[in-house]
N, C-alpha and C. Protein backbone atom coordinates (compact mmCIF):
# COMPACT_ATOMS: atom_id res chain seq x y z
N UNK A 1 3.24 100.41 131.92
CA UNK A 1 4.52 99.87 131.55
C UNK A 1 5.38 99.76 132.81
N UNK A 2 6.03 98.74 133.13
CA UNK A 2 6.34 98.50 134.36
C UNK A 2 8.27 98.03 134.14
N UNK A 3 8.94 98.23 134.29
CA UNK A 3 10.66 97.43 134.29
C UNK A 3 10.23 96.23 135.44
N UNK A 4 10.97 95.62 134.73
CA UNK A 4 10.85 94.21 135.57
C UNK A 4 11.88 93.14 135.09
N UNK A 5 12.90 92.65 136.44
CA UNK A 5 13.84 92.04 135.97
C UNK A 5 14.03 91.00 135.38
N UNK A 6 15.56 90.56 134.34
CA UNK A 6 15.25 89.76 133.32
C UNK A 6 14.92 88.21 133.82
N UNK A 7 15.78 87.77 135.06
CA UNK A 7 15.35 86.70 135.24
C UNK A 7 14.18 86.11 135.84
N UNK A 8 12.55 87.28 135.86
CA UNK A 8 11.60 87.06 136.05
C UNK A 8 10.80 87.13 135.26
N UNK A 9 11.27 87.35 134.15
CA UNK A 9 10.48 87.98 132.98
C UNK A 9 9.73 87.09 132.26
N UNK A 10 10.43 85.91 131.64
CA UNK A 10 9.84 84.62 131.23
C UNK A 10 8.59 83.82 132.34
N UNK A 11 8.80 84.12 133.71
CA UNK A 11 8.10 83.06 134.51
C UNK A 11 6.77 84.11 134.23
N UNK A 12 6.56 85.80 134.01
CA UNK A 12 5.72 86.38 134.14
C UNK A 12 5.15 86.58 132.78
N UNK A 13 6.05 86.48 131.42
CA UNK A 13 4.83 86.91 130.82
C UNK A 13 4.72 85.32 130.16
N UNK A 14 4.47 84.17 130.59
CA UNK A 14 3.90 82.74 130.30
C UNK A 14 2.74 83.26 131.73
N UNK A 15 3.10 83.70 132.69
CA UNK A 15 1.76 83.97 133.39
C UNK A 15 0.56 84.99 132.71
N UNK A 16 1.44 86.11 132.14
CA UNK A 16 0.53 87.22 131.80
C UNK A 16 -0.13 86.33 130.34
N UNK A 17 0.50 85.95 129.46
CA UNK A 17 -0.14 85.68 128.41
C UNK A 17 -1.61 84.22 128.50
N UNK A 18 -1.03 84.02 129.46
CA UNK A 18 -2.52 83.06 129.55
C UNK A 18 -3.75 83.50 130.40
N UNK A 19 -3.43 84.80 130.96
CA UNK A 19 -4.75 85.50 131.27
C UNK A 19 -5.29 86.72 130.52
N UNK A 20 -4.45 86.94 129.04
CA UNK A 20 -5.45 87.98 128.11
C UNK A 20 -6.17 87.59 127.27
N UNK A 21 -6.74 87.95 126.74
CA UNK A 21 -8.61 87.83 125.25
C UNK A 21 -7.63 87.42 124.62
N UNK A 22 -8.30 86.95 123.68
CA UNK A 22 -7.86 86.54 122.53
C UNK A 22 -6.99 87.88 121.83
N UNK A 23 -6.60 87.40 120.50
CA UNK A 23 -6.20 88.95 119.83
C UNK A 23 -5.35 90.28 120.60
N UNK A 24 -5.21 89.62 122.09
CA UNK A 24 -4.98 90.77 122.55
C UNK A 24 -3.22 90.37 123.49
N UNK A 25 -2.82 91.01 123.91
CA UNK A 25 -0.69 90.05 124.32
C UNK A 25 0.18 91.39 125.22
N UNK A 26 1.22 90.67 125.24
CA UNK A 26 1.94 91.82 125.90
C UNK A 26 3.40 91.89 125.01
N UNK A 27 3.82 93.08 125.22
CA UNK A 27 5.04 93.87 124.69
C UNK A 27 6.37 93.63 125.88
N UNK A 28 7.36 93.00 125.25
CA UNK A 28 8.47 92.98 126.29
C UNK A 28 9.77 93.70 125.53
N UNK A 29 10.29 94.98 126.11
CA UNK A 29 10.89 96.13 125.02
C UNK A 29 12.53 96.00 126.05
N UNK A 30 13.58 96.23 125.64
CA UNK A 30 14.74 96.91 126.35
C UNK A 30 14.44 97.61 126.78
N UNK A 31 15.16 98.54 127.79
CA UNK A 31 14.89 99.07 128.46
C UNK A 31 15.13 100.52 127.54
N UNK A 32 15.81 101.07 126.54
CA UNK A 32 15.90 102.04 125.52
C UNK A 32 14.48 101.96 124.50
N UNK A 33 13.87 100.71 124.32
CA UNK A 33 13.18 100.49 123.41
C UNK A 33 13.37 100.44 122.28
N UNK A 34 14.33 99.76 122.15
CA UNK A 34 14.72 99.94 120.53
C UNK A 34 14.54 98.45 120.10
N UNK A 35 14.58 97.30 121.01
CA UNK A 35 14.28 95.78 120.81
C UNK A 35 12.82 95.46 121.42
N UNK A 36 11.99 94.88 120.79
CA UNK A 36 10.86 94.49 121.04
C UNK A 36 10.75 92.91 121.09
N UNK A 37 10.01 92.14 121.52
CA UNK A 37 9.16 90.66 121.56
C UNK A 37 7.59 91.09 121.92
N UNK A 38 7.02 90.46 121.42
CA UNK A 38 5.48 90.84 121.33
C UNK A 38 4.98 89.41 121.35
N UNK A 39 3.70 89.18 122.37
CA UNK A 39 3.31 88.17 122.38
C UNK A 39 1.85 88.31 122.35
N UNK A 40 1.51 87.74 121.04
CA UNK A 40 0.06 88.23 120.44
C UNK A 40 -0.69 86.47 120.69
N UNK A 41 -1.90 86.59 121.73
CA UNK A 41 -2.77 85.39 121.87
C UNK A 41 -3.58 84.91 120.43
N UNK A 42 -3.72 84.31 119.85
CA UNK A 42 -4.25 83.96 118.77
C UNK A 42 -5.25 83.27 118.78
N UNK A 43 -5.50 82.21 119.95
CA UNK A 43 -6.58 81.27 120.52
C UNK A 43 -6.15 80.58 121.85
N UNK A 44 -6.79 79.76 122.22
CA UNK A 44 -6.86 79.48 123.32
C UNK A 44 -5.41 78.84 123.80
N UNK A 45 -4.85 78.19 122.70
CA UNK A 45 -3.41 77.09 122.55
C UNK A 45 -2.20 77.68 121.71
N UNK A 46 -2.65 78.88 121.01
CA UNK A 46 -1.35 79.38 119.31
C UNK A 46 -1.28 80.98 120.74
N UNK A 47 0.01 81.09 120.07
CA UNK A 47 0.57 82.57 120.43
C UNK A 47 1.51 82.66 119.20
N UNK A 48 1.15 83.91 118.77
CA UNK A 48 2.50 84.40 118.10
C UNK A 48 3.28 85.24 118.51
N UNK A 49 4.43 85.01 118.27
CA UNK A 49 6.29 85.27 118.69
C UNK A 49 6.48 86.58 118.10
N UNK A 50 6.11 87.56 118.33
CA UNK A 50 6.68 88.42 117.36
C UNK A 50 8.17 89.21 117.71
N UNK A 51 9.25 89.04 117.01
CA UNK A 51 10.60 89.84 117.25
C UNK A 51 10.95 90.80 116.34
N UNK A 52 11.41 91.84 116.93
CA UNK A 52 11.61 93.01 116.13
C UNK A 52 12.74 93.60 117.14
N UNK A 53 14.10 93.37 116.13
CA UNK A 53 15.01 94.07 117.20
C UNK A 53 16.43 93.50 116.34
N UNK A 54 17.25 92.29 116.87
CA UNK A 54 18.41 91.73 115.83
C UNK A 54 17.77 91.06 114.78
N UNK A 55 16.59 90.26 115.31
CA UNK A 55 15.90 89.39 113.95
C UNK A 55 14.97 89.98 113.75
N UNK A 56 14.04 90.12 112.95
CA UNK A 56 12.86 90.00 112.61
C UNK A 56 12.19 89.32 112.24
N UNK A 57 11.65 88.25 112.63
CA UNK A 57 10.40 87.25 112.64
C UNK A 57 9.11 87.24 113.28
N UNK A 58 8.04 86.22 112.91
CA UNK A 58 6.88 86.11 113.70
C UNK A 58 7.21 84.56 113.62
N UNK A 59 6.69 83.69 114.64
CA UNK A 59 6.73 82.41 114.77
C UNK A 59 4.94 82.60 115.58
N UNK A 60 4.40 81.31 114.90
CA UNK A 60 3.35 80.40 115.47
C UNK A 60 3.81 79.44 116.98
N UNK A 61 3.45 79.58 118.05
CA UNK A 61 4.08 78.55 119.20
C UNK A 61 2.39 77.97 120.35
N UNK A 62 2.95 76.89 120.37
CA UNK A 62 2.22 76.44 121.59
C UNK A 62 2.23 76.98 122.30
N UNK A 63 1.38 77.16 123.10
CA UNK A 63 1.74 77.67 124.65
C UNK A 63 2.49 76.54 125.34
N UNK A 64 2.39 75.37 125.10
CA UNK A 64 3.27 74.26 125.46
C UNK A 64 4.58 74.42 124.98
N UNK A 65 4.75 75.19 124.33
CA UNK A 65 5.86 75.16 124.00
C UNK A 65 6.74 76.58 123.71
N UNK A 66 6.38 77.09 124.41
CA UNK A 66 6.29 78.78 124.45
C UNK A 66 7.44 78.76 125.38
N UNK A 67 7.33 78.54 126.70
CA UNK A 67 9.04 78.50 127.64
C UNK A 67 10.03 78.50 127.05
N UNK A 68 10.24 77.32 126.13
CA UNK A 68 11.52 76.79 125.43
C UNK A 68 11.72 78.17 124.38
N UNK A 69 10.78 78.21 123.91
CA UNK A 69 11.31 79.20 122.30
C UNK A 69 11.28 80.86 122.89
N UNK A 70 11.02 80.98 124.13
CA UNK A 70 10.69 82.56 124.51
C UNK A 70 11.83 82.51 125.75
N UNK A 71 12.75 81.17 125.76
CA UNK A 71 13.65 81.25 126.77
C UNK A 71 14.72 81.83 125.80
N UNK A 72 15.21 81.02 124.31
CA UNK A 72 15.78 81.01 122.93
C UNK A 72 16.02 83.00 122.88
N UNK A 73 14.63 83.38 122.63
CA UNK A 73 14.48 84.87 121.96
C UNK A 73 14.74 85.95 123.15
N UNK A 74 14.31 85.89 124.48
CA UNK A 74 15.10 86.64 125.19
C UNK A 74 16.63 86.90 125.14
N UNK A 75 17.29 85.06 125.02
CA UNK A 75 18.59 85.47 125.69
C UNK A 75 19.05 86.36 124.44
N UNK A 76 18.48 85.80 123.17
CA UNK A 76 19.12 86.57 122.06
C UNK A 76 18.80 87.90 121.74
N UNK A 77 17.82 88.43 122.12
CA UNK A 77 17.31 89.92 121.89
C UNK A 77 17.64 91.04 123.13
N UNK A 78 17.65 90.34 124.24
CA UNK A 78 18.42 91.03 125.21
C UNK A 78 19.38 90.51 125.99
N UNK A 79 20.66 90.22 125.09
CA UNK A 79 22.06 89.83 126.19
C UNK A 79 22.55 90.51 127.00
N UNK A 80 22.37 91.49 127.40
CA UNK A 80 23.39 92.08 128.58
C UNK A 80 22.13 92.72 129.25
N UNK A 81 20.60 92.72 129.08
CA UNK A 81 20.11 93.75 129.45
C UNK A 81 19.66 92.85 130.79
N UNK A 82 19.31 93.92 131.95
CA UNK A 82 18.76 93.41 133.67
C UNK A 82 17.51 93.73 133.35
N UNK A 83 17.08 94.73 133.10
CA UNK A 83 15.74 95.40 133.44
C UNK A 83 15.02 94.94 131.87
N UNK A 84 13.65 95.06 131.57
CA UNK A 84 13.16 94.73 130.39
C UNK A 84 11.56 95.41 130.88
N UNK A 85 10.96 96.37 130.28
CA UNK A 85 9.71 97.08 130.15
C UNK A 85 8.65 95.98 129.86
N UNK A 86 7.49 95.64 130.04
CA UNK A 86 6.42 95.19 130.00
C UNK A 86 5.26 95.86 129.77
N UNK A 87 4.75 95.78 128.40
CA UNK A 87 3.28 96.72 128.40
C UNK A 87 2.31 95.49 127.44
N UNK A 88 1.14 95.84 127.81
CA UNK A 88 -0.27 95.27 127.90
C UNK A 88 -1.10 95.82 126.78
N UNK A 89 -1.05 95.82 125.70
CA UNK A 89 -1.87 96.00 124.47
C UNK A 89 -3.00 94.83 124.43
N UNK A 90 -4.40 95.99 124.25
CA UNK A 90 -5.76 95.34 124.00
C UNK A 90 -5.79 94.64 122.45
N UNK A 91 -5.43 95.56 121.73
CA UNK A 91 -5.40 95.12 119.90
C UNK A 91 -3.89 95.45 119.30
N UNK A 92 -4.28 94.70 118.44
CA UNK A 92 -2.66 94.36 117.53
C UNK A 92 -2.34 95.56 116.85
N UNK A 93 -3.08 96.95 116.87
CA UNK A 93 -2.72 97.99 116.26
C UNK A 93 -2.13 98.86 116.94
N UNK A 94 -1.95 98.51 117.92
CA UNK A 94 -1.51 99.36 119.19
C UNK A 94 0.26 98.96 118.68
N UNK A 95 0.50 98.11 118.50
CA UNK A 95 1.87 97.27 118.41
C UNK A 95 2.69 98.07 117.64
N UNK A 96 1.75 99.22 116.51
CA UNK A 96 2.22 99.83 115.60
C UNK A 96 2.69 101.27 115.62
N UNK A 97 2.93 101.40 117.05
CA UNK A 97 3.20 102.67 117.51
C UNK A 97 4.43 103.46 117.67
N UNK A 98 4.88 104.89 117.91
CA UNK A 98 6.17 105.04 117.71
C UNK A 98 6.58 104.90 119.24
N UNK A 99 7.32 104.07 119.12
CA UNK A 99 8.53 104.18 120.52
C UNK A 99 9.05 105.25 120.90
N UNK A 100 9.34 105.60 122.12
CA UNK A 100 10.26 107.08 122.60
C UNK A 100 11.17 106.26 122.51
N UNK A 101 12.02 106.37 121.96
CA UNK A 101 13.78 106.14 122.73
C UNK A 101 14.02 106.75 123.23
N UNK A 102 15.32 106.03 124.55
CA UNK A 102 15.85 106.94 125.51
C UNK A 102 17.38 107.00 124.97
């Protein structure tokens, strides 16, 4: 799990998500952990959106079209935050874990 700042965050995980397995994504948390985005690979072209934090949704997205809607869910899930955690889950059960809050 790495902090990594917000206005790099989008250019890195459109990088990170097109080099994991299938089924398998990365976690982008506040820095408390109490807001999550989860980006679960589905196939070669689908990612799902997952938000858990002000909204709760899952969205289906292109990877073509993943910038635009993961530019949308940052600004809204973390407005004031600089720093944003990054972690690397193999399987989608991992996703289901308890958070430490700080």
């Amino acid at each position: 799990m790495a902090l990594i700042n917000i206005e790099t965050a989008l250019r890195d995980a459109i990088r990170l998500i097109g080099k994991v397995p299938i089924d398998s994504g990365i976690e982008i948390m506040s820095y408390k952990r109490n807001r999550t985005v989860a980006l679960i690979r589905l196939s070669d072209h689908r990612v799902l959106l997952r938000e858990q934090g002000y909204v709760n949704d899952d969205t289906e997205v292109d990877l073509s079209q993943l910038s635009k809607k993961l530019k949308t869910v940052l600004k809204r899930e973390f407005p004031r935050s600089r720093k944003v955690r990054f972690f690397k889950f193999a399987t989608v059960a991992e996703l289901d874990r308890i958070h430490q809050k700080i």
